[in-house]
C-alpha atoms as a PDB file:
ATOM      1  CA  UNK A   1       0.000   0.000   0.000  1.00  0.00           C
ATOM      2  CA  UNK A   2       1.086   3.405  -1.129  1.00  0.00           C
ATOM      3  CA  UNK A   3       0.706   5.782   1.341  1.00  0.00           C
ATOM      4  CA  UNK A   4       2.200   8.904  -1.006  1.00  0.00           C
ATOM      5  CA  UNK A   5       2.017   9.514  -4.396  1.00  0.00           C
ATOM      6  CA  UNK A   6       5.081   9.909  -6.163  1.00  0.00           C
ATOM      7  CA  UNK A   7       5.034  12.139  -8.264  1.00  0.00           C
ATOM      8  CA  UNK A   8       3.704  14.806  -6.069  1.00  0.00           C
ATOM      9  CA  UNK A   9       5.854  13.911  -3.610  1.00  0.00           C
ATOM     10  CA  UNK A  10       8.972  14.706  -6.546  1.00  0.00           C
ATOM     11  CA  UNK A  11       6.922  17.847  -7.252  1.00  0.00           C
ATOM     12  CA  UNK A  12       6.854  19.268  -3.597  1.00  0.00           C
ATOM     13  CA  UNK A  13      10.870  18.558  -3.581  1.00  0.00           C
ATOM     14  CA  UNK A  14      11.205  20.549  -6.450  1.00  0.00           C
ATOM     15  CA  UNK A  15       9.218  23.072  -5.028  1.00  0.00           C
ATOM     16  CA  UNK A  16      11.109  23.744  -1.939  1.00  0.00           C
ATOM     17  CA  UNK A  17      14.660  23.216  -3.446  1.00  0.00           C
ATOM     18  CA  UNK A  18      13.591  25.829  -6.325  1.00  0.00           C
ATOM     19  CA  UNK A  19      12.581  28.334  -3.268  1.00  0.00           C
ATOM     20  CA  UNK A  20      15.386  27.860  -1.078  1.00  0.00           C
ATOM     21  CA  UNK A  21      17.358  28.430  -3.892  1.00  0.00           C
ATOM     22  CA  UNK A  22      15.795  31.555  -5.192  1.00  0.00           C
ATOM     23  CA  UNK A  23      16.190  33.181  -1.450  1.00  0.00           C
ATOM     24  CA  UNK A  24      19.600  32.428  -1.837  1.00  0.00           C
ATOM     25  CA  UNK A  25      20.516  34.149  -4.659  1.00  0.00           C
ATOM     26  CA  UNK A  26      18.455  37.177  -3.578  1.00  0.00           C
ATOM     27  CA  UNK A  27      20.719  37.055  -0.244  1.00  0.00           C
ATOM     28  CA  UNK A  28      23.689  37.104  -2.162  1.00  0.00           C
ATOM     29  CA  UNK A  29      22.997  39.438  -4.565  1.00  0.00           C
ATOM     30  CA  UNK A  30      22.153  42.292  -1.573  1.00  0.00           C
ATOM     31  CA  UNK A  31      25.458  41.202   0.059  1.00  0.00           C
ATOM     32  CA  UNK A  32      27.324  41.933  -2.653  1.00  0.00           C
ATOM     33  CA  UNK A  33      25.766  44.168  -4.847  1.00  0.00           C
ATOM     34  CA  UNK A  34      28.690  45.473  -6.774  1.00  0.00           C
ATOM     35  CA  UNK A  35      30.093  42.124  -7.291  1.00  0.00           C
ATOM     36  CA  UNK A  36      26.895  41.049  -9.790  1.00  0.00           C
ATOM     37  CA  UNK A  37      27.435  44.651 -12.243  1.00  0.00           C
ATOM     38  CA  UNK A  38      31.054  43.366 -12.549  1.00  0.00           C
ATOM     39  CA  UNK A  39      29.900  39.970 -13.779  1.00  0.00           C
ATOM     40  CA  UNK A  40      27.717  41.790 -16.306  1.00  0.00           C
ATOM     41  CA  UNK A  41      28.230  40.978 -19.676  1.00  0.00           C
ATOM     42  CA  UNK A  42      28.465  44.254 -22.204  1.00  0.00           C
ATOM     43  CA  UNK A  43      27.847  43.801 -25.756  1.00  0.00           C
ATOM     44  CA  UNK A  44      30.185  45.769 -28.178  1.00  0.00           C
ATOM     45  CA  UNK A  45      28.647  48.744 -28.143  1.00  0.00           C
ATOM     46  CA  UNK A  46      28.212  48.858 -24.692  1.00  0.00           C
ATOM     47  CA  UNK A  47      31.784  48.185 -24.089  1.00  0.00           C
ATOM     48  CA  UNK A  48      32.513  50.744 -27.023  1.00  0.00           C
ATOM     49  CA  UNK A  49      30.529  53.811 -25.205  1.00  0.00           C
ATOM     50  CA  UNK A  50      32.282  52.681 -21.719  1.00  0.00           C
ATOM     51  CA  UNK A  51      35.555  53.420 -23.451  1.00  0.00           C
ATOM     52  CA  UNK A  52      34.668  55.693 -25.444  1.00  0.00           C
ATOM     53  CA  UNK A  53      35.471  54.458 -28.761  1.00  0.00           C
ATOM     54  CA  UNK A  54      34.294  53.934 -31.763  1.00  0.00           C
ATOM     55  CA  UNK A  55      33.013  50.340 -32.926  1.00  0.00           C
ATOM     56  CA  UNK A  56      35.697  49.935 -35.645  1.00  0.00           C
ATOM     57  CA  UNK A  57      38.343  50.916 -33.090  1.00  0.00           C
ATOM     58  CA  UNK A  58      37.197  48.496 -30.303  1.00  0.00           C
ATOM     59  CA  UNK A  59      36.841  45.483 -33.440  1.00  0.00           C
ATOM     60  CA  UNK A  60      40.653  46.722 -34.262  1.00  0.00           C
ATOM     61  CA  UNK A  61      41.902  46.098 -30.714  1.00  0.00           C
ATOM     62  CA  UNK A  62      39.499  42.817 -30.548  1.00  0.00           C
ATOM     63  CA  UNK A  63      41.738  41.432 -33.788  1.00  0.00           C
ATOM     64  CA  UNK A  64      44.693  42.610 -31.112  1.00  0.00           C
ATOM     65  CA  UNK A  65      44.225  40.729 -28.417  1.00  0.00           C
ATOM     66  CA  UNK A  66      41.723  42.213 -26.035  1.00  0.00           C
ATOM     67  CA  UNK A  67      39.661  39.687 -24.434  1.00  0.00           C
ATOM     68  CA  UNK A  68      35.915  38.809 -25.107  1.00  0.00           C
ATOM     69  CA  UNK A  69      33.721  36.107 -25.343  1.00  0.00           C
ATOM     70  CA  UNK A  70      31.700  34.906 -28.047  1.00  0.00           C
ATOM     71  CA  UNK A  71      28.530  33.155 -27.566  1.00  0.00           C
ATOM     72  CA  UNK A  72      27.031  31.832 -30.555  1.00  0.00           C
ATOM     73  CA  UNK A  73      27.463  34.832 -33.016  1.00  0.00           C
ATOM     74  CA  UNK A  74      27.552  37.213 -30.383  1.00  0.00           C
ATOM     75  CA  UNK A  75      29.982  39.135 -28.876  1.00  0.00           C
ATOM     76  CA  UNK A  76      30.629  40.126 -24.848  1.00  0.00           C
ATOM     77  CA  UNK A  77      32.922  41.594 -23.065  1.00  0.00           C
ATOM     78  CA  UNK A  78      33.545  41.024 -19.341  1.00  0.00           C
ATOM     79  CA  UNK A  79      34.458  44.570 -18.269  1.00  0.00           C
ATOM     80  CA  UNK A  80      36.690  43.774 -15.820  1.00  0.00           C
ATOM     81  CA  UNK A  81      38.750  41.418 -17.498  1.00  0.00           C
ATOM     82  CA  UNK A  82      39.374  44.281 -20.866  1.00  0.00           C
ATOM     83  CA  UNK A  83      40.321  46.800 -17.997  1.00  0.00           C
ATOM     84  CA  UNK A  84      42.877  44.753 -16.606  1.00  0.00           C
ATOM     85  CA  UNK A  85      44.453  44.065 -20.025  1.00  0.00           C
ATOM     86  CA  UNK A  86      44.571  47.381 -21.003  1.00  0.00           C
ATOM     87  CA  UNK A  87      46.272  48.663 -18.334  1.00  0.00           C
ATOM     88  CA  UNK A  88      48.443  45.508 -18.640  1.00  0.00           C
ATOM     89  CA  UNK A  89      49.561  46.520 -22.288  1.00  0.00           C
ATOM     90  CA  UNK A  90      49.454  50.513 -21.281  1.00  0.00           C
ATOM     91  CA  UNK A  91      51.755  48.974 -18.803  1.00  0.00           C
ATOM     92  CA  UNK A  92      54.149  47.102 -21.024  1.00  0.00           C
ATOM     93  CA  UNK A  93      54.181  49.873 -23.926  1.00  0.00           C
ATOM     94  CA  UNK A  94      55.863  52.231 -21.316  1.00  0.00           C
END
């Protein structure tokens, strides 16, 4: 004899794991606010506006070297990461 049924019983897991873990990432997003905009990923013209260059300029240093990340056939920058090679290479051109 089946006191539970399964399925519901998988459900009501799911439930309370999916919760749990939602309230987690909330928490850890207000602890650390300014940790989740670094993470954010820019697209090239976001990155070229931050910089303050043109598209054609940021492609140029792209086919140089600076890091990004292409997903599919898109292109994102990790704004952190392109500010620590630049200064890197401002470093070494010195």
């Amino acid at each position: 004899m089946q006191i539970f049924d399964s399925n519901a019983l998988i459900h009501c897991i799911q439930d309370a794991v999916r919760e749990e873990l939602e309230k987690a990432l909330k928490e850890i997003k207000l602890q650390d606010p300014v940790h989740s905009q670094k993470e954010k990923l820019l697209t090239k013209k976001e990155m070229a506006d931050e910089l303050g260059v043109s598209l054609v300029t940021l492609t140029d240093w792209m086919k140089k070297g600076l890091p990004y990340l292409r997903l599919h056939k898109r292109i994102y920058f990790r704004r952190e990461e392109v500010l620590n090679a630049m200064s890197k290479k401002s470093r070494t051109a010195r």
